[in-house]
C-alpha atoms as a PDB file:
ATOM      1  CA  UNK A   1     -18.531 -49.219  -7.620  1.00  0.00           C
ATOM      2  CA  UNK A   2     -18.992 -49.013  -3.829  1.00  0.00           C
ATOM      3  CA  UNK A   3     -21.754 -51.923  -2.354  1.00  0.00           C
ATOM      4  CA  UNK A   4     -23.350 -51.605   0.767  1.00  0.00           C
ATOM      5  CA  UNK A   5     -23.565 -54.762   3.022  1.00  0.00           C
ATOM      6  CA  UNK A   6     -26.544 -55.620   4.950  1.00  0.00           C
ATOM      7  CA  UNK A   7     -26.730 -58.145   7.492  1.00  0.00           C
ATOM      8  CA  UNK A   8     -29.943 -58.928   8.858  1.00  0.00           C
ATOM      9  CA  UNK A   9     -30.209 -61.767  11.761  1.00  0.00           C
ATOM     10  CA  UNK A  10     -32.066 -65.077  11.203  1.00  0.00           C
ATOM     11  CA  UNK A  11     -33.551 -65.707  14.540  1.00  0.00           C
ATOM     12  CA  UNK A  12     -35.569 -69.032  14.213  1.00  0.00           C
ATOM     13  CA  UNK A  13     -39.581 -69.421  15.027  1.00  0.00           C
ATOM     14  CA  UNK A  14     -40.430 -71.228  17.411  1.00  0.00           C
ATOM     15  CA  UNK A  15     -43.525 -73.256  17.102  1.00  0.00           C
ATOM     16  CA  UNK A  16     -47.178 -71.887  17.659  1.00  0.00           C
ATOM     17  CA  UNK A  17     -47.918 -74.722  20.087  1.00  0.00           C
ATOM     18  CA  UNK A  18     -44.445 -73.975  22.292  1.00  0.00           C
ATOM     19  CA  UNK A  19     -45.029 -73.189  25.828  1.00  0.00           C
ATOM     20  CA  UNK A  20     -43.340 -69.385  26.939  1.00  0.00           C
ATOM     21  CA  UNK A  21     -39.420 -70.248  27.965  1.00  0.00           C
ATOM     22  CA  UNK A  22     -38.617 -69.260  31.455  1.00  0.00           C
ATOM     23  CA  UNK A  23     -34.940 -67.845  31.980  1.00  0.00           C
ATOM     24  CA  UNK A  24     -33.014 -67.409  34.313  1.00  0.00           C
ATOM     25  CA  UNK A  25     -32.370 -63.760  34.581  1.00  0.00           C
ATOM     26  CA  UNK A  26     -36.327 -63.453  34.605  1.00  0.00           C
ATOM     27  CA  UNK A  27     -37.128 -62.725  31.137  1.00  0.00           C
ATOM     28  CA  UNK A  28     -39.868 -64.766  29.676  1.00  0.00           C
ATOM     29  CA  UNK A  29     -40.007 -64.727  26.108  1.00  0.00           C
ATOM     30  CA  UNK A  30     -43.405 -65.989  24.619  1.00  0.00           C
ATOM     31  CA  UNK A  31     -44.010 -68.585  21.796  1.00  0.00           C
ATOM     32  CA  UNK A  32     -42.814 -67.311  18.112  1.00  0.00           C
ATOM     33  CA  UNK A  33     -41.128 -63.974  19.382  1.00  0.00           C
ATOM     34  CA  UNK A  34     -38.767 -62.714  17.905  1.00  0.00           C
ATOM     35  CA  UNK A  35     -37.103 -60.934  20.803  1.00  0.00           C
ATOM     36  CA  UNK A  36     -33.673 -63.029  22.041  1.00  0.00           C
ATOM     37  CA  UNK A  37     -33.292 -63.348  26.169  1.00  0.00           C
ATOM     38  CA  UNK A  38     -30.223 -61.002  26.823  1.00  0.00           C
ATOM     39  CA  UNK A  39     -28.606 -63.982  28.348  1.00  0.00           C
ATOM     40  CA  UNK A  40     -28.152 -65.406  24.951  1.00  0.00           C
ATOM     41  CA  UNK A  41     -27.728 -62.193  22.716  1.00  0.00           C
ATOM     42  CA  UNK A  42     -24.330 -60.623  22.312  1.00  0.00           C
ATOM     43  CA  UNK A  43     -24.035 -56.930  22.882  1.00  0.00           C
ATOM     44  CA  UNK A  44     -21.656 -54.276  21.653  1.00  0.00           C
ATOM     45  CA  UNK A  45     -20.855 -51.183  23.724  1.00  0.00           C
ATOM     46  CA  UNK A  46     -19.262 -47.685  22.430  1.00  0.00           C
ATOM     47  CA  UNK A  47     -16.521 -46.358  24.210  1.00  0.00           C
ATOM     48  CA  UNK A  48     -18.224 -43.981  26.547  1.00  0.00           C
ATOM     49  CA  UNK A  49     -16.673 -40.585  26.154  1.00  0.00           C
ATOM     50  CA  UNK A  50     -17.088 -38.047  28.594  1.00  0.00           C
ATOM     51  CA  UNK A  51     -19.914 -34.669  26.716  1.00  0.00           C
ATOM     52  CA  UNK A  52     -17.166 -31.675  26.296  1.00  0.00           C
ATOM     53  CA  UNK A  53     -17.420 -29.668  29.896  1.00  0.00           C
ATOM     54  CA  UNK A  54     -15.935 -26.637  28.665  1.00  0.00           C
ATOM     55  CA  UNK A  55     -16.481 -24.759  25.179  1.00  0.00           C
ATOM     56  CA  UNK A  56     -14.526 -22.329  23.420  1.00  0.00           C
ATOM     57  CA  UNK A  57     -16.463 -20.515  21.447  1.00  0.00           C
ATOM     58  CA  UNK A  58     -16.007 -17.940  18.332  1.00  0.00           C
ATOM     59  CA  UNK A  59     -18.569 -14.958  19.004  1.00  0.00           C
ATOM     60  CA  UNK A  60     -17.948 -13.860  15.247  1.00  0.00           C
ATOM     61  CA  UNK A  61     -17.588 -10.282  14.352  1.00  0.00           C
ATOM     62  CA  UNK A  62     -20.670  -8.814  16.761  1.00  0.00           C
ATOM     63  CA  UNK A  63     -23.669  -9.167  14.740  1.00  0.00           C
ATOM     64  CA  UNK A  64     -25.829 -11.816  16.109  1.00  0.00           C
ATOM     65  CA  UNK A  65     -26.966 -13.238  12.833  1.00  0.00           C
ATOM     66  CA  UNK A  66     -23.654 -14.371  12.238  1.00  0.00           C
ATOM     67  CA  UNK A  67     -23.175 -16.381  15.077  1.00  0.00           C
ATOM     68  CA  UNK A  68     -23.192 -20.110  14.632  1.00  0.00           C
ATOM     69  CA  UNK A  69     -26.450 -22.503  15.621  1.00  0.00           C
ATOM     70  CA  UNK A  70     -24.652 -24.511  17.635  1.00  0.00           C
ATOM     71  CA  UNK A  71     -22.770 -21.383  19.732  1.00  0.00           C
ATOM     72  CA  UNK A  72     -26.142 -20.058  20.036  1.00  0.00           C
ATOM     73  CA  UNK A  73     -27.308 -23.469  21.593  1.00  0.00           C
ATOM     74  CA  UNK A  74     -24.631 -23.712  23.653  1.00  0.00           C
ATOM     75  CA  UNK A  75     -24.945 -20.125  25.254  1.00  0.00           C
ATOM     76  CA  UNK A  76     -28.186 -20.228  25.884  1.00  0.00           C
ATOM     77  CA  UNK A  77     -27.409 -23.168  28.379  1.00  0.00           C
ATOM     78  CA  UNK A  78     -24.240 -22.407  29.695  1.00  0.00           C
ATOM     79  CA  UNK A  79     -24.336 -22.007  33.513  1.00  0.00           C
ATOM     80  CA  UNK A  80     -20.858 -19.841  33.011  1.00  0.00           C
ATOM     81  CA  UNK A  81     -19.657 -17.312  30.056  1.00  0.00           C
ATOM     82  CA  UNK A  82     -15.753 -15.925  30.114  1.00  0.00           C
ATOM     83  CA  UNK A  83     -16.420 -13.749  27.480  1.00  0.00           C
ATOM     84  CA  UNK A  84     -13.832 -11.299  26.235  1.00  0.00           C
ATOM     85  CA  UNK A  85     -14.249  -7.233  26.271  1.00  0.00           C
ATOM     86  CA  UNK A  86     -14.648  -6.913  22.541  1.00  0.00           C
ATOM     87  CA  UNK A  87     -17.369  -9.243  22.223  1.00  0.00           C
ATOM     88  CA  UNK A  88     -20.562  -7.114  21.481  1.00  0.00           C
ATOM     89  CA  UNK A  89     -23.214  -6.449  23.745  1.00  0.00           C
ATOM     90  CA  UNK A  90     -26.068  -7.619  21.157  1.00  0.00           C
ATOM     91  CA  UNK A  91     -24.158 -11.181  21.670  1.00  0.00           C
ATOM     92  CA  UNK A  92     -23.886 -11.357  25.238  1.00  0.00           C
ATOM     93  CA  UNK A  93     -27.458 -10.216  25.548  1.00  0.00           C
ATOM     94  CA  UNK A  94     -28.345 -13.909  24.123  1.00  0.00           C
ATOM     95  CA  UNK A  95     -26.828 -15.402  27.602  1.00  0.00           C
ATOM     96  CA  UNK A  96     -29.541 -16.444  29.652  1.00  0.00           C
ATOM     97  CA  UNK A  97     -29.964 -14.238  33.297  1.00  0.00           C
ATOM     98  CA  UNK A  98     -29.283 -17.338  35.060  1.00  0.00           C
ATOM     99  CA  UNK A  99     -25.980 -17.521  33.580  1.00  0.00           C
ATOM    100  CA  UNK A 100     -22.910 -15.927  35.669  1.00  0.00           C
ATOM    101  CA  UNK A 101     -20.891 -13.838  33.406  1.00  0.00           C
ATOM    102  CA  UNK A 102     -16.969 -12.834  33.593  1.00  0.00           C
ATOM    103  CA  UNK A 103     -15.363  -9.985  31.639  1.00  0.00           C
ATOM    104  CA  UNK A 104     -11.777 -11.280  31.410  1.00  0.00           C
ATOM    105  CA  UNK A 105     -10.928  -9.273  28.101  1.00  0.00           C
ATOM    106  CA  UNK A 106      -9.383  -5.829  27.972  1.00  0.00           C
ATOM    107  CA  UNK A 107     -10.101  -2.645  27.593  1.00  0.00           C
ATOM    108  CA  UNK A 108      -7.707  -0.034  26.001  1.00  0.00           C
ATOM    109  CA  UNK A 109      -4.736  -1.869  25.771  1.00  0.00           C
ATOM    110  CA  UNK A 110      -5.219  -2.633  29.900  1.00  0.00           C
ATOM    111  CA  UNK A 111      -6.086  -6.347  30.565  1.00  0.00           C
ATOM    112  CA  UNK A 112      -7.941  -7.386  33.126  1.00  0.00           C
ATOM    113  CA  UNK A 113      -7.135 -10.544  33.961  1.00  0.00           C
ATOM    114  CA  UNK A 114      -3.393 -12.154  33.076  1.00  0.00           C
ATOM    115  CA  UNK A 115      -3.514 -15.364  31.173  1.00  0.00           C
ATOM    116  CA  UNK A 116      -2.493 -17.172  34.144  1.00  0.00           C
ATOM    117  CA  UNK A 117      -5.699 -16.178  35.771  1.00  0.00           C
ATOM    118  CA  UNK A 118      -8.204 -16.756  32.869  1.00  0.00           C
ATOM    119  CA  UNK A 119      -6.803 -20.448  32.840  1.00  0.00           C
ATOM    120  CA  UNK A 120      -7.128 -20.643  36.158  1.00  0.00           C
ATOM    121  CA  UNK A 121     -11.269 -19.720  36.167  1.00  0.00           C
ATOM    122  CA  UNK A 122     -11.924 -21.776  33.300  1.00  0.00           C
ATOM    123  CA  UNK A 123     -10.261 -24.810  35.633  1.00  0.00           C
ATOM    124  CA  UNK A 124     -12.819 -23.743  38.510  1.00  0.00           C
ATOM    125  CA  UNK A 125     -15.874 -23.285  36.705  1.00  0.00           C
ATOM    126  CA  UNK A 126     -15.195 -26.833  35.224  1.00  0.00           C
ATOM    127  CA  UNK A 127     -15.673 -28.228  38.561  1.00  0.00           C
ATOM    128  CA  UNK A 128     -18.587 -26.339  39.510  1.00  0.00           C
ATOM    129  CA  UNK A 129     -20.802 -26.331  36.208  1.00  0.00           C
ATOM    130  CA  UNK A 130     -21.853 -28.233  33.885  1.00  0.00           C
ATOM    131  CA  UNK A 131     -21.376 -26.108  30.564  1.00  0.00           C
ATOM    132  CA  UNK A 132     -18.368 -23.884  30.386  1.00  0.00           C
ATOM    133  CA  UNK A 133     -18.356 -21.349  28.020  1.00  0.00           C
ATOM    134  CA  UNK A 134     -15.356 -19.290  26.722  1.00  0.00           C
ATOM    135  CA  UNK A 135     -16.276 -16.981  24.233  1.00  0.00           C
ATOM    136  CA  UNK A 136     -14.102 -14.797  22.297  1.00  0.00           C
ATOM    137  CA  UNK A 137     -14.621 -12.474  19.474  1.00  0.00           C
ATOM    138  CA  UNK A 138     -14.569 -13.814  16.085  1.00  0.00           C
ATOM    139  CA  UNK A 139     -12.545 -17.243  15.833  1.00  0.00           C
ATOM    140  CA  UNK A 140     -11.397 -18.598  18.796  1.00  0.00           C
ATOM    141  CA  UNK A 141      -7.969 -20.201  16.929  1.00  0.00           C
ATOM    142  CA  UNK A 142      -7.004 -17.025  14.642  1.00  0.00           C
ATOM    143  CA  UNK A 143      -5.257 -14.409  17.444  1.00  0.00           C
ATOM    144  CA  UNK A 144      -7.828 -15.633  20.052  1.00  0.00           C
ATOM    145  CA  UNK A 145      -5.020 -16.828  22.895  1.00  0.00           C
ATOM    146  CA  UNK A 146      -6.763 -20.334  22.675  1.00  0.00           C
ATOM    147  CA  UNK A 147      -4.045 -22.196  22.767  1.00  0.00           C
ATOM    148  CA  UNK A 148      -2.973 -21.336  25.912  1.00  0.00           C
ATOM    149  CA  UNK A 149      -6.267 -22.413  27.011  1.00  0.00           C
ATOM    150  CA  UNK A 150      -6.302 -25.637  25.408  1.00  0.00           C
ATOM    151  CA  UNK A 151      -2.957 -26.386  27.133  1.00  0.00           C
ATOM    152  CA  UNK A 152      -4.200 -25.572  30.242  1.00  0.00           C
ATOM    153  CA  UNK A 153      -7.836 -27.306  30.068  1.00  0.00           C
ATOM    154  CA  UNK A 154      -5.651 -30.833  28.348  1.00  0.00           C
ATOM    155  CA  UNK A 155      -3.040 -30.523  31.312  1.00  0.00           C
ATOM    156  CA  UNK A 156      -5.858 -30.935  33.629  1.00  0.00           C
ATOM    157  CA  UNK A 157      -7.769 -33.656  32.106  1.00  0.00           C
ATOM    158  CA  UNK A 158     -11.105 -30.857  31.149  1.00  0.00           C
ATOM    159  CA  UNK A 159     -13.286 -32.217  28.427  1.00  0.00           C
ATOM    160  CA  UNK A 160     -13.526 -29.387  26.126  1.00  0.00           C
ATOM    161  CA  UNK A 161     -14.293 -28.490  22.312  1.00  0.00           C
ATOM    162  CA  UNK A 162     -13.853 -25.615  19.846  1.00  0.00           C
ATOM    163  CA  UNK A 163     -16.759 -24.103  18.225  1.00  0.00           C
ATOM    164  CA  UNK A 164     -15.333 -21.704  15.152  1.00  0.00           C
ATOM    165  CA  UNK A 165     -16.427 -18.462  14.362  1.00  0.00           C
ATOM    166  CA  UNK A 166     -16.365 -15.617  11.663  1.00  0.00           C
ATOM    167  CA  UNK A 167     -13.203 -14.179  11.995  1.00  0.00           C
ATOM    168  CA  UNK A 168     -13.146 -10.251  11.354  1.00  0.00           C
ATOM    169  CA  UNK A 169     -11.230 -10.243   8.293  1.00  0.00           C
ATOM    170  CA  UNK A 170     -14.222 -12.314   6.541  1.00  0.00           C
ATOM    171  CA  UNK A 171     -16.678 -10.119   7.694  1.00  0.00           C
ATOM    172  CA  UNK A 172     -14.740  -7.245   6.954  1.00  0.00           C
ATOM    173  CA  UNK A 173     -14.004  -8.032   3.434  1.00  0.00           C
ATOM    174  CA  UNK A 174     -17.279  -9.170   3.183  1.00  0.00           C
ATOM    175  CA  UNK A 175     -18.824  -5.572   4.580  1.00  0.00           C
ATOM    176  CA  UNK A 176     -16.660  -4.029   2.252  1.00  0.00           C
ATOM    177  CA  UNK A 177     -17.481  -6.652  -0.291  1.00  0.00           C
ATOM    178  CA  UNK A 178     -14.339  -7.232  -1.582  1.00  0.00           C
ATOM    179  CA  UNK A 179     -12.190 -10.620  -2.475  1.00  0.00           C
ATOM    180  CA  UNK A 180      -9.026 -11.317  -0.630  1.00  0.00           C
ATOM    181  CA  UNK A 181      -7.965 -13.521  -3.130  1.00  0.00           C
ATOM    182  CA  UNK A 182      -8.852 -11.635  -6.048  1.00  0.00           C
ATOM    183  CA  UNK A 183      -7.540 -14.480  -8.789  1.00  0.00           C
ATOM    184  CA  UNK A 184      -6.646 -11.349 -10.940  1.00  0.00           C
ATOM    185  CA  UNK A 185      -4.612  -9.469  -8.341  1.00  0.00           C
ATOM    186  CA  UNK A 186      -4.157 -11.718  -5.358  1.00  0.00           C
ATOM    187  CA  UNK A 187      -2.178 -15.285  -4.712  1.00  0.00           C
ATOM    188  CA  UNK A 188      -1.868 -15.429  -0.910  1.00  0.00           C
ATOM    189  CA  UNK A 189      -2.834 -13.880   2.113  1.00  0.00           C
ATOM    190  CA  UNK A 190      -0.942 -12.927   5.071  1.00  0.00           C
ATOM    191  CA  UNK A 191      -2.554 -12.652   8.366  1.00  0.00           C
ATOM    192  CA  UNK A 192      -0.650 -10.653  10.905  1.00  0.00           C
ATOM    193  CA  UNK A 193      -0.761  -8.532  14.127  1.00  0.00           C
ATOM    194  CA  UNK A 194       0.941  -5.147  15.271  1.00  0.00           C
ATOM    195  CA  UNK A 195       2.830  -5.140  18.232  1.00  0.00           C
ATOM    196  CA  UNK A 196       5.329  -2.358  19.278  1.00  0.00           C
ATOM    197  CA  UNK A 197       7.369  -4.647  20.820  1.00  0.00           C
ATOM    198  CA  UNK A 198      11.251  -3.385  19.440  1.00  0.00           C
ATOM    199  CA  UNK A 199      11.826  -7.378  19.184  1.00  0.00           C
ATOM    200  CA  UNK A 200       8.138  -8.054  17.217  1.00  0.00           C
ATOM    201  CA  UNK A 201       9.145  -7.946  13.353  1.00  0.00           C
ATOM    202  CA  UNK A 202       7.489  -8.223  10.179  1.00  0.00           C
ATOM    203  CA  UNK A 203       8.046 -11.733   9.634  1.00  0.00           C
ATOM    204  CA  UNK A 204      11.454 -10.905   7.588  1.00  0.00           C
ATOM    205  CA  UNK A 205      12.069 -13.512   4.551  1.00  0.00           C
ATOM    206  CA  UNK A 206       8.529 -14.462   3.751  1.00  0.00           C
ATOM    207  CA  UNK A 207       8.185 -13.276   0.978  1.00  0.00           C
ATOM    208  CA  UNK A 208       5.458 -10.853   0.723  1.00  0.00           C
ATOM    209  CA  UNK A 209       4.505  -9.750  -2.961  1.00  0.00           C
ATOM    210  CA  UNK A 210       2.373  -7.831  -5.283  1.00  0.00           C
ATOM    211  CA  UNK A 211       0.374 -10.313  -5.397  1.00  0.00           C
ATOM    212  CA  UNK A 212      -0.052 -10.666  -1.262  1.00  0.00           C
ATOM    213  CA  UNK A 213      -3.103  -9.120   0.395  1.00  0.00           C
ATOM    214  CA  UNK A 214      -1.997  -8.224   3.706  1.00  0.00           C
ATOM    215  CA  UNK A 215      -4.302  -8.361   6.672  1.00  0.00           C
ATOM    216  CA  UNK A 216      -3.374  -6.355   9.976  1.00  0.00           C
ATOM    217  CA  UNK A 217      -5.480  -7.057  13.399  1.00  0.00           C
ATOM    218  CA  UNK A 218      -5.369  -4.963  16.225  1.00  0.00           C
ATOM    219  CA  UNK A 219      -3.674  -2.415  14.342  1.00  0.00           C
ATOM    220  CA  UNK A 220      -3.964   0.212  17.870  1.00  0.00           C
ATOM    221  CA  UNK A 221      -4.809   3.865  17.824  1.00  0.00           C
ATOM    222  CA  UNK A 222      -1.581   5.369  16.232  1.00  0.00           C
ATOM    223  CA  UNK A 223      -1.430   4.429  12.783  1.00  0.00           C
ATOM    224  CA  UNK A 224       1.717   6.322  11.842  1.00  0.00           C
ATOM    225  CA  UNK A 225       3.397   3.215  13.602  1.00  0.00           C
ATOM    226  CA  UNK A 226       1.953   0.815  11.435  1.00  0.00           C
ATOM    227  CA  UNK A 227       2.729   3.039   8.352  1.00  0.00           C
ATOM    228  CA  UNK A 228       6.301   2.864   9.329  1.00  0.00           C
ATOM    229  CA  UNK A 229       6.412  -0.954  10.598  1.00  0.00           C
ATOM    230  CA  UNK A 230       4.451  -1.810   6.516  1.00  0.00           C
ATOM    231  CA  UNK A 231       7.196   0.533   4.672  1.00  0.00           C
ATOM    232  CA  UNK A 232      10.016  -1.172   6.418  1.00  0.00           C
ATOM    233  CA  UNK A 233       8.591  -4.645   5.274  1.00  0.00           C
ATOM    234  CA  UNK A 234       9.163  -3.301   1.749  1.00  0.00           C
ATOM    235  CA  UNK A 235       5.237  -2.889   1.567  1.00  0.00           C
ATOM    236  CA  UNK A 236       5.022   0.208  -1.318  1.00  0.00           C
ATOM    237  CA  UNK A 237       3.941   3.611   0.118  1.00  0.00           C
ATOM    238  CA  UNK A 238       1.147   3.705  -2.959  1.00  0.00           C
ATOM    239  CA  UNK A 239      -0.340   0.364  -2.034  1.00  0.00           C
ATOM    240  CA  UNK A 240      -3.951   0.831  -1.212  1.00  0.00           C
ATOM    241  CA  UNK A 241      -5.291  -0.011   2.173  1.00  0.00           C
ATOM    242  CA  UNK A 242      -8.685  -0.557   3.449  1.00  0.00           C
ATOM    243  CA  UNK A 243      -9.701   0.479   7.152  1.00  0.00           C
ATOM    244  CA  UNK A 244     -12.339  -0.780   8.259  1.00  0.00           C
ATOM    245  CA  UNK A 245     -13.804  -0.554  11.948  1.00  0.00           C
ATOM    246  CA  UNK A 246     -16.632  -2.622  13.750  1.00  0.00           C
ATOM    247  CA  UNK A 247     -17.627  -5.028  11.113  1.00  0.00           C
ATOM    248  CA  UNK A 248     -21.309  -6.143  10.619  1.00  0.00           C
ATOM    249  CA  UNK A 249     -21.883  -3.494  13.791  1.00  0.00           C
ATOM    250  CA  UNK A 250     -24.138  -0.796  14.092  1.00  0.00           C
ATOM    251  CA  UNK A 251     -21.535   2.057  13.481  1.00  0.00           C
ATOM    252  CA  UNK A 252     -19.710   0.463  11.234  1.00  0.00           C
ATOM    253  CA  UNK A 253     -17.206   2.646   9.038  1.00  0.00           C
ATOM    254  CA  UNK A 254     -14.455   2.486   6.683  1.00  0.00           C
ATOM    255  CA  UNK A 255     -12.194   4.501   5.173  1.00  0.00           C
ATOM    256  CA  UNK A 256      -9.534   4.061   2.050  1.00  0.00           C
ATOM    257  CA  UNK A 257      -6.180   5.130   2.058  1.00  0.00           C
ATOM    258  CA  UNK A 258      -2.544   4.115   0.856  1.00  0.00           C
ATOM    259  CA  UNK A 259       0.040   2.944   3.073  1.00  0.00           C
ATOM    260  CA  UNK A 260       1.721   6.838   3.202  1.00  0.00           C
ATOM    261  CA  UNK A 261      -1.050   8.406   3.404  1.00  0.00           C
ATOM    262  CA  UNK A 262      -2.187   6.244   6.745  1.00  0.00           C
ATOM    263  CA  UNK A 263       0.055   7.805   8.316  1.00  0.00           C
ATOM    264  CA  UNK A 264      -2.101  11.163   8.318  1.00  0.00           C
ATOM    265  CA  UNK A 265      -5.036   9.015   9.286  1.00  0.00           C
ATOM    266  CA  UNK A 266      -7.140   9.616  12.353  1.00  0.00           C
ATOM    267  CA  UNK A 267      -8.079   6.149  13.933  1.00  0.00           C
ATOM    268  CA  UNK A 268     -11.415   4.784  13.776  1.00  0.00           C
ATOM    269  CA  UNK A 269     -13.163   2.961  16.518  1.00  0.00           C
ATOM    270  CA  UNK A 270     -12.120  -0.509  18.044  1.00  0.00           C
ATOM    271  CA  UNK A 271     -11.838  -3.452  16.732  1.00  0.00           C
ATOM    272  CA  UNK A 272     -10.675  -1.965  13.962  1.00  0.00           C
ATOM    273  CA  UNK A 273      -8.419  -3.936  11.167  1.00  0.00           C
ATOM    274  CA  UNK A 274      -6.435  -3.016   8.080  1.00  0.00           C
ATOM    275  CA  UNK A 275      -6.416  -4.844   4.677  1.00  0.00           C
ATOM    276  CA  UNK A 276      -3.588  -3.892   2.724  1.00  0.00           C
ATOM    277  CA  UNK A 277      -3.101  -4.823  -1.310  1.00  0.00           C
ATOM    278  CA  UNK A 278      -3.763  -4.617  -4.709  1.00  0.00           C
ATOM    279  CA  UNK A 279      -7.611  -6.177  -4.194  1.00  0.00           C
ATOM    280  CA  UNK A 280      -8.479  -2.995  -2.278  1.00  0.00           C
ATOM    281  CA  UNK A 281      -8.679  -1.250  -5.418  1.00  0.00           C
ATOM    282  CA  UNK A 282     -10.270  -3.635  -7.047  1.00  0.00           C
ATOM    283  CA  UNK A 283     -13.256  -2.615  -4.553  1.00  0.00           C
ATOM    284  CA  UNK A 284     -13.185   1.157  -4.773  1.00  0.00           C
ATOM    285  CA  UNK A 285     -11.428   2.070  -7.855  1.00  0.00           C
ATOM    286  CA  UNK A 286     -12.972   0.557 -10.999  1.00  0.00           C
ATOM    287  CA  UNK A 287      -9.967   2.654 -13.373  1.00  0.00           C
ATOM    288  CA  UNK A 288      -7.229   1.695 -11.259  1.00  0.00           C
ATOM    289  CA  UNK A 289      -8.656  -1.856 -10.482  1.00  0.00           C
ATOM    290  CA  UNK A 290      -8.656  -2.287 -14.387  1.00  0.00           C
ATOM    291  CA  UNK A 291      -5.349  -1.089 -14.748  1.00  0.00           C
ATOM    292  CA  UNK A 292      -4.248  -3.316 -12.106  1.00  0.00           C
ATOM    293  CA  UNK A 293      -6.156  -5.960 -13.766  1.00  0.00           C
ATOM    294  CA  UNK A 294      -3.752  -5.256 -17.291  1.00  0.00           C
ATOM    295  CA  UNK A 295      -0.602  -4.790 -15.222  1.00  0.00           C
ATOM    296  CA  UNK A 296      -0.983  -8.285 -13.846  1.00  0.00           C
ATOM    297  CA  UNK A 297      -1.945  -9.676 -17.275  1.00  0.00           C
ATOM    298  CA  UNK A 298       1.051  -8.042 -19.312  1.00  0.00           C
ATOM    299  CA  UNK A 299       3.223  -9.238 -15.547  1.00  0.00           C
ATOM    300  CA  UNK A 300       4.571  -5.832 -15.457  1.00  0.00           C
ATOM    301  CA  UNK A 301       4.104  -5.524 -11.689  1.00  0.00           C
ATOM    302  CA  UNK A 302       7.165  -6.254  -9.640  1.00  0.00           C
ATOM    303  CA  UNK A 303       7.505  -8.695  -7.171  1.00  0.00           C
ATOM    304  CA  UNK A 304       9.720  -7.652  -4.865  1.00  0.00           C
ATOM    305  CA  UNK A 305       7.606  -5.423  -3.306  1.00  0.00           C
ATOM    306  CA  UNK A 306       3.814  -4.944  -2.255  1.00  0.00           C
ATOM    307  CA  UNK A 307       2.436  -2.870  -4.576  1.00  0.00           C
END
């Protein structure tokens, strides 16, 4: 059993007949009060610590009733927003006109501004205002380049904090209401991004299963790529995937497909993301989902590959 300790202080009455007491640091404390001279009570300071200059904030997947209280708060009295391209204009209509606003995202595949430079701005407006706002679509820590940021904004001694956001494969799976870790069909999940860099790789040796659900941001306009780069992982040609593009947006759409078949697949509309695995099915397909359902029961489904 846990006890909670009071202490309460016994500060003794002084007589009704006692004259006031004179001090010397002025205070004059009247006959019976309970109030003790500060030159004879003992104080206890916090720490001061220095209210966060800078904020890095997750704008969540566009729609504004998903963004946090506190980001809301926070952008409505930021005297500066670096806000990236993707971040939707219902969202960066909630920043106040006073507010100067930077676009340092990119736009097809073309950025703007380098790293280097972003750092560089968030460094300057710290000097020159007194809430710093860096938003960036969905989560600021999950493929949001924060932690170059952080680096920079620690190196120079910036006050700064992270406010988290939806992160589009929540809202996407939650548009598309579907579990990503389907109990029945699904163990793990596997964030990842597609790059066409020759040296970027699937993560070789981790292990990806039947029972993975596979989650692909940024998946780019030419999805034959990615159809390639998921059958070279050993990801099944039949595995169902899930595109789905603008999340919570007006104009969101989706469309279902296997990993072959994406191949043939005209892309939809940035941001756009990919969920790949058995739980797809589960969403779409109420036959196959139950078949699925016995396959995983009876453990005939492999596990060497994502199927």
């Amino acid at each position: 059993m846990f006890k909670r300790l009071y202490l309460q202080a016994q500060v003794p009455q002084a007589p009704a007949c006692a004259p006031a007491a004179s001090h010397a640091d002025g205070i004059s404390v009247a006959a019976g009060s309970n109030l003790i001279p500060s030159s004879s009570s003992t104080r206890h300071f916090a720490p001061q610590v220095p209210a966060p200059q800078v904020y890095l904030i997750g704008a969540g997947p566009g729609d504004p009733g998903l963004l946090t209280i506190k980001a809301l708060r926070l952008l409505q009295s930021a005297g500066i927003v670096l806000h990236d391209s993707l971040v939707s204009p219902e969202i960066l209509n909630l920043i106040p006109a006073t507010a100067q606003r930077i676009d340092v995202g990119k736009r097809a595949g073309f950025r703007l501004l380098t790293q280097q430079d972003i750092n560089s701005l968030l460094l300057d407006a710290s000097r020159k205002h007194k809430i710093v706002v860096r938003l960036k679509g969905g989560d600021p820590l999950l493929f949001g380049r924060a932690a170059e940021e952080i680096e920079a904004l620690r190196a120079a001694n910036i006050s700064f904090e992270i406010v988290p956001g939806i992160s589009a494969a929540f809202a996407s799976a939650a548009a598309a209401k579907l579990s990503l870790t389907d109990r029945r069909l699904a163990s793990h999940v596997l964030f990842t991004t597609f790059s066409r860099a020759p040296e970027s790789q699937f993560l070789p040796g981790i292990g990806v299963t039947s029972e993975t659900t596979v989650v692909v941001y940024m998946p780019g306009p030419d999805y034959a790529e990615v159809s390639h780069w998921l059958q070279n992982a050993a990801v099944s040609p039949d595995t169902p995937v899930l595109v789905l593009s603008k999340a919570s947006r007006p104009g969101q759409s989706q469309h279902t497909t296997t990993v072959a078949a994406l191949a043939d697949l005209a892309p939809l509309p940035a941001p756009a993301l990919l969920i790949i695995g058995r739980v797809v099915s589960s969403a779409f397909d109420a036959a196959a989902a139950r078949n699925l359902f016995q396959d995983a029961i009876q453990g005939a489904t492999g596990h060497a590959r994502l199927s």
